[in-house]
PDB file of N, CA and C in Angstrom:
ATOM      1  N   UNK A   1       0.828  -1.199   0.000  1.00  0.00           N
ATOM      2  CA  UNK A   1       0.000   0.000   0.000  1.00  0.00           C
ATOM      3  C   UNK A   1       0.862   1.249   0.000  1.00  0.00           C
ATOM      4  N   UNK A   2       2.033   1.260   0.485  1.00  0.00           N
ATOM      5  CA  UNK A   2       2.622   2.682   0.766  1.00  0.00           C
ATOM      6  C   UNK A   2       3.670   2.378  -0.424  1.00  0.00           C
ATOM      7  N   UNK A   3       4.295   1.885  -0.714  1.00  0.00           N
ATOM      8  CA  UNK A   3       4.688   1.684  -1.890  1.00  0.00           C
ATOM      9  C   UNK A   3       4.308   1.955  -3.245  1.00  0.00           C
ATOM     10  N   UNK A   4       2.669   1.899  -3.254  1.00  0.00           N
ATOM     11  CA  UNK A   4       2.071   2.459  -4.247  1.00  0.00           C
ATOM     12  C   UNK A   4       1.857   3.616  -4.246  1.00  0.00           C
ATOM     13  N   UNK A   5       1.252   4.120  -2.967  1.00  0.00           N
ATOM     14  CA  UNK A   5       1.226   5.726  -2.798  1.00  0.00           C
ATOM     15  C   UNK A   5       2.236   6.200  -3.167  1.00  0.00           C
ATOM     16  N   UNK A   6       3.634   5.780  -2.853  1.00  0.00           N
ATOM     17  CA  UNK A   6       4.960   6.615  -3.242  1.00  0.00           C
ATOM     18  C   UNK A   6       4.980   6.744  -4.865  1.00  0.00           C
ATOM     19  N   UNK A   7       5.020   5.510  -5.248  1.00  0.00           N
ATOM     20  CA  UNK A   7       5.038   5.332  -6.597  1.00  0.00           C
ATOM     21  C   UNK A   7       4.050   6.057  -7.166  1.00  0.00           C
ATOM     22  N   UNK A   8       2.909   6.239  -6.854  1.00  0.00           N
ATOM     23  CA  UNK A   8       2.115   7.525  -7.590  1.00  0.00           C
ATOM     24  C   UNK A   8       2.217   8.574  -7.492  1.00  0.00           C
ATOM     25  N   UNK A   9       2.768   8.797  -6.310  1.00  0.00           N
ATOM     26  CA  UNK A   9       3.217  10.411  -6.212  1.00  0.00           C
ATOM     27  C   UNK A   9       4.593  10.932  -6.836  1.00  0.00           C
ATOM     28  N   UNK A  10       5.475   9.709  -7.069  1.00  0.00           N
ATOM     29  CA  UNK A  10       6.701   9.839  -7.766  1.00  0.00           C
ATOM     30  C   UNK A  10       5.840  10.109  -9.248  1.00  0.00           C
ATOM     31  N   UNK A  11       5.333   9.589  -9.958  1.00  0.00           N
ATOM     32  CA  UNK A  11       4.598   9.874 -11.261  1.00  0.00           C
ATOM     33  C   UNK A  11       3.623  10.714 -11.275  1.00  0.00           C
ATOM     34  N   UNK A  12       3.047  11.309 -10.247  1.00  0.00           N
ATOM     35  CA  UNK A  12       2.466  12.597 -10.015  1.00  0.00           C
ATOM     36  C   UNK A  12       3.781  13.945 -10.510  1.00  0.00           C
ATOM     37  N   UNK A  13       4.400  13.825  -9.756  1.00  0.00           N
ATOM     38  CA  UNK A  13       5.592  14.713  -9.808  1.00  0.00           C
ATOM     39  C   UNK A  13       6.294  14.859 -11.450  1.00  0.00           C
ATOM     40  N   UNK A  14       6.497  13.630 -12.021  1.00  0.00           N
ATOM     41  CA  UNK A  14       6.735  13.210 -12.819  1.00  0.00           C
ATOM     42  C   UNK A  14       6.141  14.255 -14.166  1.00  0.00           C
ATOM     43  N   UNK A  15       4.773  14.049 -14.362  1.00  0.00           N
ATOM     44  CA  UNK A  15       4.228  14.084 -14.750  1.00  0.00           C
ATOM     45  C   UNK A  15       4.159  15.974 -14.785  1.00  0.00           C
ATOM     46  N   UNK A  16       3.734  16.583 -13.857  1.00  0.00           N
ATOM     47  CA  UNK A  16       3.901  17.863 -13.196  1.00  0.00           C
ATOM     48  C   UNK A  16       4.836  18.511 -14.011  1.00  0.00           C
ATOM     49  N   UNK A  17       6.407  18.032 -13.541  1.00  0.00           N
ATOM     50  CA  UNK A  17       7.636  18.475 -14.204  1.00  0.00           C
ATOM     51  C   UNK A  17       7.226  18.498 -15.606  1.00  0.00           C
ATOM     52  N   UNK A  18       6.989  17.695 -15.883  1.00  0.00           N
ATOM     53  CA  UNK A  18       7.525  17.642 -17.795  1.00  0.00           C
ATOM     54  C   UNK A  18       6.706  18.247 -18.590  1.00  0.00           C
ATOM     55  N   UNK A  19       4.997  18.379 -18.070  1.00  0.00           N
ATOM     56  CA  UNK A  19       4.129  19.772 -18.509  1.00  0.00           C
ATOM     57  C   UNK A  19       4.680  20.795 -18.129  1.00  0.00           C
ATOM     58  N   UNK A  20       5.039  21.038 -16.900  1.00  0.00           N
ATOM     59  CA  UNK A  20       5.905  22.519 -16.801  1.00  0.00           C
ATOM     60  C   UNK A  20       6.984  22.646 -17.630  1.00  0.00           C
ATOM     61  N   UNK A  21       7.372  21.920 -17.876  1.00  0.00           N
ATOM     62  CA  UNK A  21       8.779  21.960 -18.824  1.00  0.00           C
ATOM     63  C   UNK A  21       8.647  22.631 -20.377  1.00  0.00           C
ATOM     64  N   UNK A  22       7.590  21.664 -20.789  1.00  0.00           N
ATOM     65  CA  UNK A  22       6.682  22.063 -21.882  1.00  0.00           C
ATOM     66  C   UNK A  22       6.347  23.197 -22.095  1.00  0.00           C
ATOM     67  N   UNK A  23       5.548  23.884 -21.597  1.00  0.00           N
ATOM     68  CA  UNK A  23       5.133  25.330 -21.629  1.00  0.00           C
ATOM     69  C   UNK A  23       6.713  26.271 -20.572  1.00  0.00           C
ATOM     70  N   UNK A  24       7.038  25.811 -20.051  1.00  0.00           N
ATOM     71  CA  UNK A  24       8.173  26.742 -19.653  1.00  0.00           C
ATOM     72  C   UNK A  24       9.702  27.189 -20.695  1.00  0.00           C
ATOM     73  N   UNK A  25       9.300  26.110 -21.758  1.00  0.00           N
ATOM     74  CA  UNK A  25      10.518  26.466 -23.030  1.00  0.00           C
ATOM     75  C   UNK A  25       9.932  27.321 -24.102  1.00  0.00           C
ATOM     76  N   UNK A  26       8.353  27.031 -24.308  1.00  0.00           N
ATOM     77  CA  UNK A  26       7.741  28.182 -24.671  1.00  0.00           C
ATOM     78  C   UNK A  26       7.757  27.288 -26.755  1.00  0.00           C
ATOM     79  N   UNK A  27       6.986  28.183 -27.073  1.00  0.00           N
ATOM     80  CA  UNK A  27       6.500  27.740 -28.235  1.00  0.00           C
ATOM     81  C   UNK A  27       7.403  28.145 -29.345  1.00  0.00           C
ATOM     82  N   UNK A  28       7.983  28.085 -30.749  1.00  0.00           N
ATOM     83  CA  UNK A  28       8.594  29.177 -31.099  1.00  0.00           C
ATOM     84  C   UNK A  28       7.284  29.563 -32.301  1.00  0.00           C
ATOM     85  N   UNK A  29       6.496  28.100 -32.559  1.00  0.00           N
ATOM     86  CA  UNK A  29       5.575  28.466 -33.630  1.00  0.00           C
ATOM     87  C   UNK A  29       4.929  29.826 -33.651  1.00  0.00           C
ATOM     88  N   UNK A  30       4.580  29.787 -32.449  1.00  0.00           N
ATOM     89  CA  UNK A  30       3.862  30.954 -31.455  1.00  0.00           C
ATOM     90  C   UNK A  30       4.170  32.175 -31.325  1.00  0.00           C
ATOM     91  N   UNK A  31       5.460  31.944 -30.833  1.00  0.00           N
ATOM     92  CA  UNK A  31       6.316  32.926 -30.738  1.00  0.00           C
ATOM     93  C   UNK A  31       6.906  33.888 -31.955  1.00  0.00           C
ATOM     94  N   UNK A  32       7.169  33.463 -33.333  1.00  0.00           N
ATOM     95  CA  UNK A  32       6.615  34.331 -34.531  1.00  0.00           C
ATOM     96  C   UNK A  32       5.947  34.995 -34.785  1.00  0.00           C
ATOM     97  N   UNK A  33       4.530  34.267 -34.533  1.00  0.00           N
ATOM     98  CA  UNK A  33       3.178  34.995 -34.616  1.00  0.00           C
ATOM     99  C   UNK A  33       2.598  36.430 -33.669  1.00  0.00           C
ATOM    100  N   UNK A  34       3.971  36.524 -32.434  1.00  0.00           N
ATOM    101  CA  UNK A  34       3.735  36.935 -31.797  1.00  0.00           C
ATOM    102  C   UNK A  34       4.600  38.326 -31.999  1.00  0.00           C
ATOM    103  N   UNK A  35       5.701  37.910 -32.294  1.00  0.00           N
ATOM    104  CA  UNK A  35       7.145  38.567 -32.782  1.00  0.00           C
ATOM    105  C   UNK A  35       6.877  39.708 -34.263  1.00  0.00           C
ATOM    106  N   UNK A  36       6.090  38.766 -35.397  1.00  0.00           N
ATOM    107  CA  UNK A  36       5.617  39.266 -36.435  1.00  0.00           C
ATOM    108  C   UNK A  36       4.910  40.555 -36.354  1.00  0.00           C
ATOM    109  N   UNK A  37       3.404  40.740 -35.385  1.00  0.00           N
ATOM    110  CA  UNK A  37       2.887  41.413 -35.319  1.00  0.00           C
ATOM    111  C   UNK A  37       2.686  42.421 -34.292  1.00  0.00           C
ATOM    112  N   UNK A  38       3.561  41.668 -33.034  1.00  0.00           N
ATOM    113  CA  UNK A  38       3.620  42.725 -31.960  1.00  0.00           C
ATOM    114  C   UNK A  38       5.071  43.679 -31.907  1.00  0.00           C
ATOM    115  N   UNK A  39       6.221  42.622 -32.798  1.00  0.00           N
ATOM    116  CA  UNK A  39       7.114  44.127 -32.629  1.00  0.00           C
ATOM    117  C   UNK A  39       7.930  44.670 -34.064  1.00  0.00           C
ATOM    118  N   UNK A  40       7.963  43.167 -34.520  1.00  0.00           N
ATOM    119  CA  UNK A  40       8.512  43.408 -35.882  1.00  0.00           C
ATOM    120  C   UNK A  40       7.558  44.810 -37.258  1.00  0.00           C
ATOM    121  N   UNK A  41       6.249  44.569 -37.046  1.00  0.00           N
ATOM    122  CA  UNK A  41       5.488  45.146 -37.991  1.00  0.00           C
ATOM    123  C   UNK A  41       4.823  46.090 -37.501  1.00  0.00           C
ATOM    124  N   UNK A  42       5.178  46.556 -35.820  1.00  0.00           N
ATOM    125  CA  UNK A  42       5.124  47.582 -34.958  1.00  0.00           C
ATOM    126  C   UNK A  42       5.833  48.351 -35.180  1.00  0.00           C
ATOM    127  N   UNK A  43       6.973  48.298 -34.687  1.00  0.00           N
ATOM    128  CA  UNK A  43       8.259  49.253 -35.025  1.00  0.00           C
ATOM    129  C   UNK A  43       9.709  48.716 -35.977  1.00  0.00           C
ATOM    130  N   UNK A  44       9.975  47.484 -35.171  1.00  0.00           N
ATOM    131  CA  UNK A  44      11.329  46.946 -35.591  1.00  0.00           C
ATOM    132  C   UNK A  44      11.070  46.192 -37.584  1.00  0.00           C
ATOM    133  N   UNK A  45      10.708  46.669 -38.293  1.00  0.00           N
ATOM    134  CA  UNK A  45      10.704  46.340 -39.496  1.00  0.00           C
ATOM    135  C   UNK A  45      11.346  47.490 -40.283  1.00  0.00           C
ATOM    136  N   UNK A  46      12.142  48.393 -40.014  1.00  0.00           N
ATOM    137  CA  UNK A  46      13.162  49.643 -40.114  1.00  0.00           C
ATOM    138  C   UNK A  46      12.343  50.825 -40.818  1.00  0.00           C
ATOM    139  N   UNK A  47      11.425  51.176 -40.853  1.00  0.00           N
ATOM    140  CA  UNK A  47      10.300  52.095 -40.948  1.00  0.00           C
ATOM    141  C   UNK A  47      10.053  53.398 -39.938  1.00  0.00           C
ATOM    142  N   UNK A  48      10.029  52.775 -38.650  1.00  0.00           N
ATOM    143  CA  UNK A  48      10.001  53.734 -37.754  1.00  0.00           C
ATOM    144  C   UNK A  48      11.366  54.092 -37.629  1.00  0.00           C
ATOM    145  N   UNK A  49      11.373  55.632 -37.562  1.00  0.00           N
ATOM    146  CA  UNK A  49      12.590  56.083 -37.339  1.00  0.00           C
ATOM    147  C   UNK A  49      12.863  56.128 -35.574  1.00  0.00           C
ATOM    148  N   UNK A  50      14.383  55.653 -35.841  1.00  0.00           N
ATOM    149  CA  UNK A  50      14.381  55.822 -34.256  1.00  0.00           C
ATOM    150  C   UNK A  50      14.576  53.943 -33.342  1.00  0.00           C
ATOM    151  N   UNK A  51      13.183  53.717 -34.775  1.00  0.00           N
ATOM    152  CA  UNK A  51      13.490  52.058 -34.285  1.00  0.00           C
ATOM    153  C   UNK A  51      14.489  50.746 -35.293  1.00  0.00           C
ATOM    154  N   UNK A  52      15.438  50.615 -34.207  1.00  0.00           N
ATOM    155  CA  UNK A  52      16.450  49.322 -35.538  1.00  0.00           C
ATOM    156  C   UNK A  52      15.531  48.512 -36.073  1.00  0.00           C
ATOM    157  N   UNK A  53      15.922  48.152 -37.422  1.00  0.00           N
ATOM    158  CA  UNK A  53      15.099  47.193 -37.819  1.00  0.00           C
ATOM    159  C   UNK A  53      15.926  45.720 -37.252  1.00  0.00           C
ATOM    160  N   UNK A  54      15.207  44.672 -36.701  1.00  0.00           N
ATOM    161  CA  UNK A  54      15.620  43.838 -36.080  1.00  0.00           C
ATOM    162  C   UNK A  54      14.371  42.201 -36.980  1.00  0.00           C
ATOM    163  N   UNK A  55      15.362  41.152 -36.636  1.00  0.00           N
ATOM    164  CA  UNK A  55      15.254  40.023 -36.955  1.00  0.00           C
ATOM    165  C   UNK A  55      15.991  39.139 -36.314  1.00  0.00           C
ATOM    166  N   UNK A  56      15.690  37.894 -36.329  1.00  0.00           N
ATOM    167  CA  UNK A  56      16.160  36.469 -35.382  1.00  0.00           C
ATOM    168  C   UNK A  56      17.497  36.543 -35.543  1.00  0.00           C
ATOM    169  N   UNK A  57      17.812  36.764 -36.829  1.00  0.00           N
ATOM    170  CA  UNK A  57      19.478  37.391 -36.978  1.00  0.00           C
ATOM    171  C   UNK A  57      20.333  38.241 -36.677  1.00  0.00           C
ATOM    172  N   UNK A  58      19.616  39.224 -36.107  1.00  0.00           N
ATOM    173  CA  UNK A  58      19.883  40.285 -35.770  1.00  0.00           C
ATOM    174  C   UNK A  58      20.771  40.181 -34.419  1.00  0.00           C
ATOM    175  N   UNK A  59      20.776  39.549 -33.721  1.00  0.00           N
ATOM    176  CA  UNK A  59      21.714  38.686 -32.813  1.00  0.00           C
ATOM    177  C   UNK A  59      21.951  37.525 -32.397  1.00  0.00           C
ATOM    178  N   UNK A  60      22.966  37.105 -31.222  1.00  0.00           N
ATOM    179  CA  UNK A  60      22.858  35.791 -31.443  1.00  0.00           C
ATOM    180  C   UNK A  60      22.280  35.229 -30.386  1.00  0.00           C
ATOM    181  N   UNK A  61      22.495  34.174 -30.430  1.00  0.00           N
ATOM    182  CA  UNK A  61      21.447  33.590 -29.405  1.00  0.00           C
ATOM    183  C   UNK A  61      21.952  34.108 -27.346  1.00  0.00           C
ATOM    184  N   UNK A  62      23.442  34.128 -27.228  1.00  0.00           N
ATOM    185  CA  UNK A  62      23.492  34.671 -25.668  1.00  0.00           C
ATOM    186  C   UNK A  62      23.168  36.119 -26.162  1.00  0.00           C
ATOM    187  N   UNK A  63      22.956  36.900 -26.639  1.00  0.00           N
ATOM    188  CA  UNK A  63      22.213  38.510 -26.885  1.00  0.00           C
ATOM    189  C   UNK A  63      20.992  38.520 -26.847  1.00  0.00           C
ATOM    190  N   UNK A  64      20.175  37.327 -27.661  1.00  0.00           N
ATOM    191  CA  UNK A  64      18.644  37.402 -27.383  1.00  0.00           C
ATOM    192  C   UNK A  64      18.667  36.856 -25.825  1.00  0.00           C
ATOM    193  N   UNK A  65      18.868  36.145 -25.095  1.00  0.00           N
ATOM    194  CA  UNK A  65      19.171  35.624 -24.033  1.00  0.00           C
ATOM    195  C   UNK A  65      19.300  36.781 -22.825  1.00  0.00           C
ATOM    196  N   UNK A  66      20.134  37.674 -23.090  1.00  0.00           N
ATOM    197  CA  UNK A  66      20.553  38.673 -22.378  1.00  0.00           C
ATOM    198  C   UNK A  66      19.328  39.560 -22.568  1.00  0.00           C
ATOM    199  N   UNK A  67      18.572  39.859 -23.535  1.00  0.00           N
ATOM    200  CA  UNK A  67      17.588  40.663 -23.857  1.00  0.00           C
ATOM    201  C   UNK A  67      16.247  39.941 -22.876  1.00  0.00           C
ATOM    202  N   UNK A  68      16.278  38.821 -22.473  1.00  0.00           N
ATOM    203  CA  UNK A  68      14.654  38.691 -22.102  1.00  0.00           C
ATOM    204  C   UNK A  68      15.342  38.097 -20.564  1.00  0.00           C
ATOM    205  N   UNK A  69      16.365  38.350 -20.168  1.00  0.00           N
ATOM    206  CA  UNK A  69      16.851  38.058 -19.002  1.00  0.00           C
ATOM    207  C   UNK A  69      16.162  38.193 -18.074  1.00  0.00           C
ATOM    208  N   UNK A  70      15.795  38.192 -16.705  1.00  0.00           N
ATOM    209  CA  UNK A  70      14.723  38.574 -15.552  1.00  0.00           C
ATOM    210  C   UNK A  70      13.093  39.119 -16.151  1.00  0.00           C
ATOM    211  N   UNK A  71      12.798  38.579 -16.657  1.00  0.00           N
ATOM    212  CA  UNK A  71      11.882  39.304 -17.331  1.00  0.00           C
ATOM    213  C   UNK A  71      11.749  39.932 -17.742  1.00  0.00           C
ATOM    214  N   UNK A  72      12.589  40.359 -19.256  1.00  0.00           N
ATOM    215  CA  UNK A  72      12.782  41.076 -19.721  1.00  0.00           C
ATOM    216  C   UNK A  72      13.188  42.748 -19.537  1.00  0.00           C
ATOM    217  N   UNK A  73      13.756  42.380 -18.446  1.00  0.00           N
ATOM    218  CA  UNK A  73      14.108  44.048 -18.188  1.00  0.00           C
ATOM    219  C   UNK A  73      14.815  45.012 -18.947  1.00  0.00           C
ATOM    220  N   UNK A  74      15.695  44.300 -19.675  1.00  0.00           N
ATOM    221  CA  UNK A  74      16.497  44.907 -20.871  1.00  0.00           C
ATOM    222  C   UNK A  74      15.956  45.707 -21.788  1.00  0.00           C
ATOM    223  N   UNK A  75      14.785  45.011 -22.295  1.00  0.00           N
ATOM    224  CA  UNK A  75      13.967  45.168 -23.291  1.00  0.00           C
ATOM    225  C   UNK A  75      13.200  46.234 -22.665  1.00  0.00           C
ATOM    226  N   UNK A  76      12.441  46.296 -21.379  1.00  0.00           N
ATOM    227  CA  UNK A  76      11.997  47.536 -20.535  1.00  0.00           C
ATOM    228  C   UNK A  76      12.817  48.829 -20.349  1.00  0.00           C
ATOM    229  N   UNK A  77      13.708  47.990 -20.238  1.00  0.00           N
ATOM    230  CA  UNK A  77      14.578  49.894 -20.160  1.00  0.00           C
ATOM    231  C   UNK A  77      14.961  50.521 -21.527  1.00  0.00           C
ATOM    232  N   UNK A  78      14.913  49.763 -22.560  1.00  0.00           N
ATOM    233  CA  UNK A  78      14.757  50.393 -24.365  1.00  0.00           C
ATOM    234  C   UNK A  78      13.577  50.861 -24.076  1.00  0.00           C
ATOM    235  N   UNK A  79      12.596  50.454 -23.839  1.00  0.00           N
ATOM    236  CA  UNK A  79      10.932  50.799 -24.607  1.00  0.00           C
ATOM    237  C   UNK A  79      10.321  52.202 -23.030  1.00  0.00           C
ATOM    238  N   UNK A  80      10.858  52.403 -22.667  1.00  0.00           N
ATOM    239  CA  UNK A  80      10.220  53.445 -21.835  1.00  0.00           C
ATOM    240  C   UNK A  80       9.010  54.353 -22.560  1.00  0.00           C
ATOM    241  N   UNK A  81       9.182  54.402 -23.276  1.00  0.00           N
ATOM    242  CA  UNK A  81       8.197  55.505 -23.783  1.00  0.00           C
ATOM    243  C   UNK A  81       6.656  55.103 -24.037  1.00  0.00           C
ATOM    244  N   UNK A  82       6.521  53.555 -23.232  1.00  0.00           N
ATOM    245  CA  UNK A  82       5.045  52.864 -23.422  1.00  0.00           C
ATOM    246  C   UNK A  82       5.109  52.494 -25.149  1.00  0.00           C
ATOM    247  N   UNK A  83       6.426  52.012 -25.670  1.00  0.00           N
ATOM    248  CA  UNK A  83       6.072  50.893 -26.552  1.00  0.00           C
ATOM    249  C   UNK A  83       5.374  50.011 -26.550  1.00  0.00           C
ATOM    250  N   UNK A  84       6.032  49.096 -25.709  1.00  0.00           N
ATOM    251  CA  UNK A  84       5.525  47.936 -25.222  1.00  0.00           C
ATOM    252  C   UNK A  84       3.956  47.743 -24.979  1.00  0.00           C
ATOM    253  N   UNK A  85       3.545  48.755 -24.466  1.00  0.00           N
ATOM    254  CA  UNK A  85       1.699  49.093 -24.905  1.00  0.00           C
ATOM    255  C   UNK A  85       1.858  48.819 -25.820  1.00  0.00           C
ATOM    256  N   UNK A  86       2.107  49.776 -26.801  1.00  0.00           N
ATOM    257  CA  UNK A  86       1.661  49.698 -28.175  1.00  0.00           C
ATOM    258  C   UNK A  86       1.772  48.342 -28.803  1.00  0.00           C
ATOM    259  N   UNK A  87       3.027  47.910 -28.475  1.00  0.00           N
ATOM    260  CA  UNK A  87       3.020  46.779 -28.927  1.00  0.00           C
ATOM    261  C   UNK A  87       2.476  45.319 -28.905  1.00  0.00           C
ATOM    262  N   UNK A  88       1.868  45.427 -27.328  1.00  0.00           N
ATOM    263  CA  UNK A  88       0.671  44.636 -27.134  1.00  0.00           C
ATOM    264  C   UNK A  88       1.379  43.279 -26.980  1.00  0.00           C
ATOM    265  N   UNK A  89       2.126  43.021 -26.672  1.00  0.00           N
ATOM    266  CA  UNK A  89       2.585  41.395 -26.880  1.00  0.00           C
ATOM    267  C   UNK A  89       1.567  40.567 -26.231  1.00  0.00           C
ATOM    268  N   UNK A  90       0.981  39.576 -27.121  1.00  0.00           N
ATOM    269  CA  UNK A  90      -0.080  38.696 -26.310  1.00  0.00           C
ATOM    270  C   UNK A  90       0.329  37.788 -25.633  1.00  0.00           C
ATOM    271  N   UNK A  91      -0.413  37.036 -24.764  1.00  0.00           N
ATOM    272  CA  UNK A  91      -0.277  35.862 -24.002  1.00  0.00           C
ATOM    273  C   UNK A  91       0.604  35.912 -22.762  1.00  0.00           C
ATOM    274  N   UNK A  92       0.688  37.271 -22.463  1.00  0.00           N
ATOM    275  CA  UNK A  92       1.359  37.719 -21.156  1.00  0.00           C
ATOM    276  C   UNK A  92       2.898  37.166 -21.005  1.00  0.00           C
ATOM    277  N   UNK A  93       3.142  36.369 -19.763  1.00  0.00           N
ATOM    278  CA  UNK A  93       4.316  36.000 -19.424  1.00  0.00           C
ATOM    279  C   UNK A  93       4.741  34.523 -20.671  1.00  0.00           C
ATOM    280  N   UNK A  94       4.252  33.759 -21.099  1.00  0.00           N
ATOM    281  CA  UNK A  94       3.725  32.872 -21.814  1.00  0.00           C
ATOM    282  C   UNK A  94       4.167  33.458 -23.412  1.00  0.00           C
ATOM    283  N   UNK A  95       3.331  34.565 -23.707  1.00  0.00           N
ATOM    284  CA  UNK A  95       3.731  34.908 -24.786  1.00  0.00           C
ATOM    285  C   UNK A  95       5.402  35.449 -24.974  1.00  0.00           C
ATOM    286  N   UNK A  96       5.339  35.885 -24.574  1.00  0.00           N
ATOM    287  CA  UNK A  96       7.340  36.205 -24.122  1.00  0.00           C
ATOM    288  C   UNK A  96       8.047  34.954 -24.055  1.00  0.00           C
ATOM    289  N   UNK A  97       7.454  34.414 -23.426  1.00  0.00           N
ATOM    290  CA  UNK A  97       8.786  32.653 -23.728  1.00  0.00           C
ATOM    291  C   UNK A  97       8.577  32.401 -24.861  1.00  0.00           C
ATOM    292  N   UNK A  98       7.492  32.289 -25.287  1.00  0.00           N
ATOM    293  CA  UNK A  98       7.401  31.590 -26.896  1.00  0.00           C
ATOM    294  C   UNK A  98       7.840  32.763 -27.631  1.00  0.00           C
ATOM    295  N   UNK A  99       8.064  34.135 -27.631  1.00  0.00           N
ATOM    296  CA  UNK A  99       8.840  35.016 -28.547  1.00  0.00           C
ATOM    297  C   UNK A  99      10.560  34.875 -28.316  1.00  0.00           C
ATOM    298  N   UNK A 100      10.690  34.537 -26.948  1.00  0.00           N
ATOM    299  CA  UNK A 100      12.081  34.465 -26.856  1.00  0.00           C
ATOM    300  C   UNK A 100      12.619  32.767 -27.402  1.00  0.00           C
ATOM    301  N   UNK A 101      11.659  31.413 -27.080  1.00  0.00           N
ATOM    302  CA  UNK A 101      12.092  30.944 -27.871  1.00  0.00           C
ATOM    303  C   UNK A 101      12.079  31.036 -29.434  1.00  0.00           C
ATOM    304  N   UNK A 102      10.965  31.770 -30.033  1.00  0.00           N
ATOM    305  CA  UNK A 102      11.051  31.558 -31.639  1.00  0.00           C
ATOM    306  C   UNK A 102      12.655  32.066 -31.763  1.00  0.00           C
ATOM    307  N   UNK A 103      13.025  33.944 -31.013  1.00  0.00           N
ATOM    308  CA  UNK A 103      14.256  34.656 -31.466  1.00  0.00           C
ATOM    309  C   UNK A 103      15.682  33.046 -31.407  1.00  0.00           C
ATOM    310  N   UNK A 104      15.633  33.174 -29.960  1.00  0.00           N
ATOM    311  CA  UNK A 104      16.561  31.870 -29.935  1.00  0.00           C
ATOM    312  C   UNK A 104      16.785  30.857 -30.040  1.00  0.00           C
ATOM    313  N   UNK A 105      16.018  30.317 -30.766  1.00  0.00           N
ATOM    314  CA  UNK A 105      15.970  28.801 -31.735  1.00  0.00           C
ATOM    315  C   UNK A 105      16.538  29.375 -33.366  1.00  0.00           C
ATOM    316  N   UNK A 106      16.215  30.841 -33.585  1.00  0.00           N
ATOM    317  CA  UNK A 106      16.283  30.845 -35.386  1.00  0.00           C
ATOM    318  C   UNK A 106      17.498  32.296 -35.418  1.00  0.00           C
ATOM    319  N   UNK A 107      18.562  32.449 -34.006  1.00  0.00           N
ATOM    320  CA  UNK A 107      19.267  33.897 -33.838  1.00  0.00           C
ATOM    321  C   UNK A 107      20.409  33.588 -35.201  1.00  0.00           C
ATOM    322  N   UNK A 108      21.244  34.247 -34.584  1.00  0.00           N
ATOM    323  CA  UNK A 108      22.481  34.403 -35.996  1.00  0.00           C
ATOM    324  C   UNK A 108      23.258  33.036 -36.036  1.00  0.00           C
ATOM    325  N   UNK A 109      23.500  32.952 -34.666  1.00  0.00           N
ATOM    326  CA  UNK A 109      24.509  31.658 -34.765  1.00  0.00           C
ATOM    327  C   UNK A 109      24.036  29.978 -34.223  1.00  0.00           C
ATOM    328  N   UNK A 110      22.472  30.101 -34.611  1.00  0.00           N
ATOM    329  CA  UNK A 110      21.692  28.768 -34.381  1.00  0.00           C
ATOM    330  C   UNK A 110      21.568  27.763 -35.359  1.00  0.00           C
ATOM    331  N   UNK A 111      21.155  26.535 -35.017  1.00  0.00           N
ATOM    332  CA  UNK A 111      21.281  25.531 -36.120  1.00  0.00           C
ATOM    333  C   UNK A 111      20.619  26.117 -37.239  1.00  0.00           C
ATOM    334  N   UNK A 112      19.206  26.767 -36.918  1.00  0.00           N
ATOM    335  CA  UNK A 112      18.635  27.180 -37.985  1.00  0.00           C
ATOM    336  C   UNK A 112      18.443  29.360 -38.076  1.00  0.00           C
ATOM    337  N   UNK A 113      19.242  29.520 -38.674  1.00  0.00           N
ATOM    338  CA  UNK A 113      19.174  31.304 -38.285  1.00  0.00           C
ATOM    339  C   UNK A 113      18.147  31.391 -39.854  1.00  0.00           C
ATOM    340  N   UNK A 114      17.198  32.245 -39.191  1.00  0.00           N
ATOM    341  CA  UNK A 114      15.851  33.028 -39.841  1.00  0.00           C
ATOM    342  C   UNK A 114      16.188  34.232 -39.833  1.00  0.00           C
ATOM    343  N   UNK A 115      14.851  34.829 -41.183  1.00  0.00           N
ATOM    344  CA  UNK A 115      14.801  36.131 -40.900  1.00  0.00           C
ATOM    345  C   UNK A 115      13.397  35.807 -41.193  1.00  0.00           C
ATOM    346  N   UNK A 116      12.505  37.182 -40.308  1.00  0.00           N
ATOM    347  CA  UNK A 116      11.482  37.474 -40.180  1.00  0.00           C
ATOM    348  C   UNK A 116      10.865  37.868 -41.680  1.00  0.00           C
ATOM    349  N   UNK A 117      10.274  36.643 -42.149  1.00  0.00           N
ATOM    350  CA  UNK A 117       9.447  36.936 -43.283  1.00  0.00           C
ATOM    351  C   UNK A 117       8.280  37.174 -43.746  1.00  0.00           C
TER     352      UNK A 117
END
């Protein structure tokens, strides 16, 4: 009997971890969709003056890394001026992992380096 309890709670746990894991690496499919329209075709598509035009290439993967560091604070202290409103990024904390994984799965020096098409 207690043997089983353990054993289910070991695969409780189990189980726990590896959905968190899942959504904690974040989507990159997602993360395009998110990237595309909340900052790329916002500002960073080199149109707005003032704003770099930026793409997955645009750095490499420890730079995108460094950019969404603590929650993105990096990226907060660029956008002061209530970009980031504007820019609306969806899916809250969620949507940000899946933008930081799409950047750092496809940066300059990744197996697969993209540009935002």
């Amino acid at each position: 009997m207690n043997k089983k309890f353990v054993g289910f709670l070991m695969l409780l746990f189990i189980v726990i971890f590896s959905v968190s894991m899942v959504f904690a690496e974040g989507n990159a499919r997602r993360g395009k969709r998110i990237w595309k329209v909340g900052c790329r075709l916002t500002c960073h598509d080199g149109s707005v003056q003032g704003s770099p035009a930026l793409s997955p290439v645009s750095k490499t993967q420890a730079q995108w890394k460094m950019w969404f560091a603590n929650n993105h604070e990096k990226i907060k202290e660029v956008h002061k001026k209530g970009e980031l409103d504007k820019a609306r990024v969806r899916g809250g904390a969620q949507g940000w992992q899946d933008m930081f994984r799409y950047l750092h799965d496809h940066a300059l020096d990744s197996a697969q380096p993209e540009t935002c098409g």
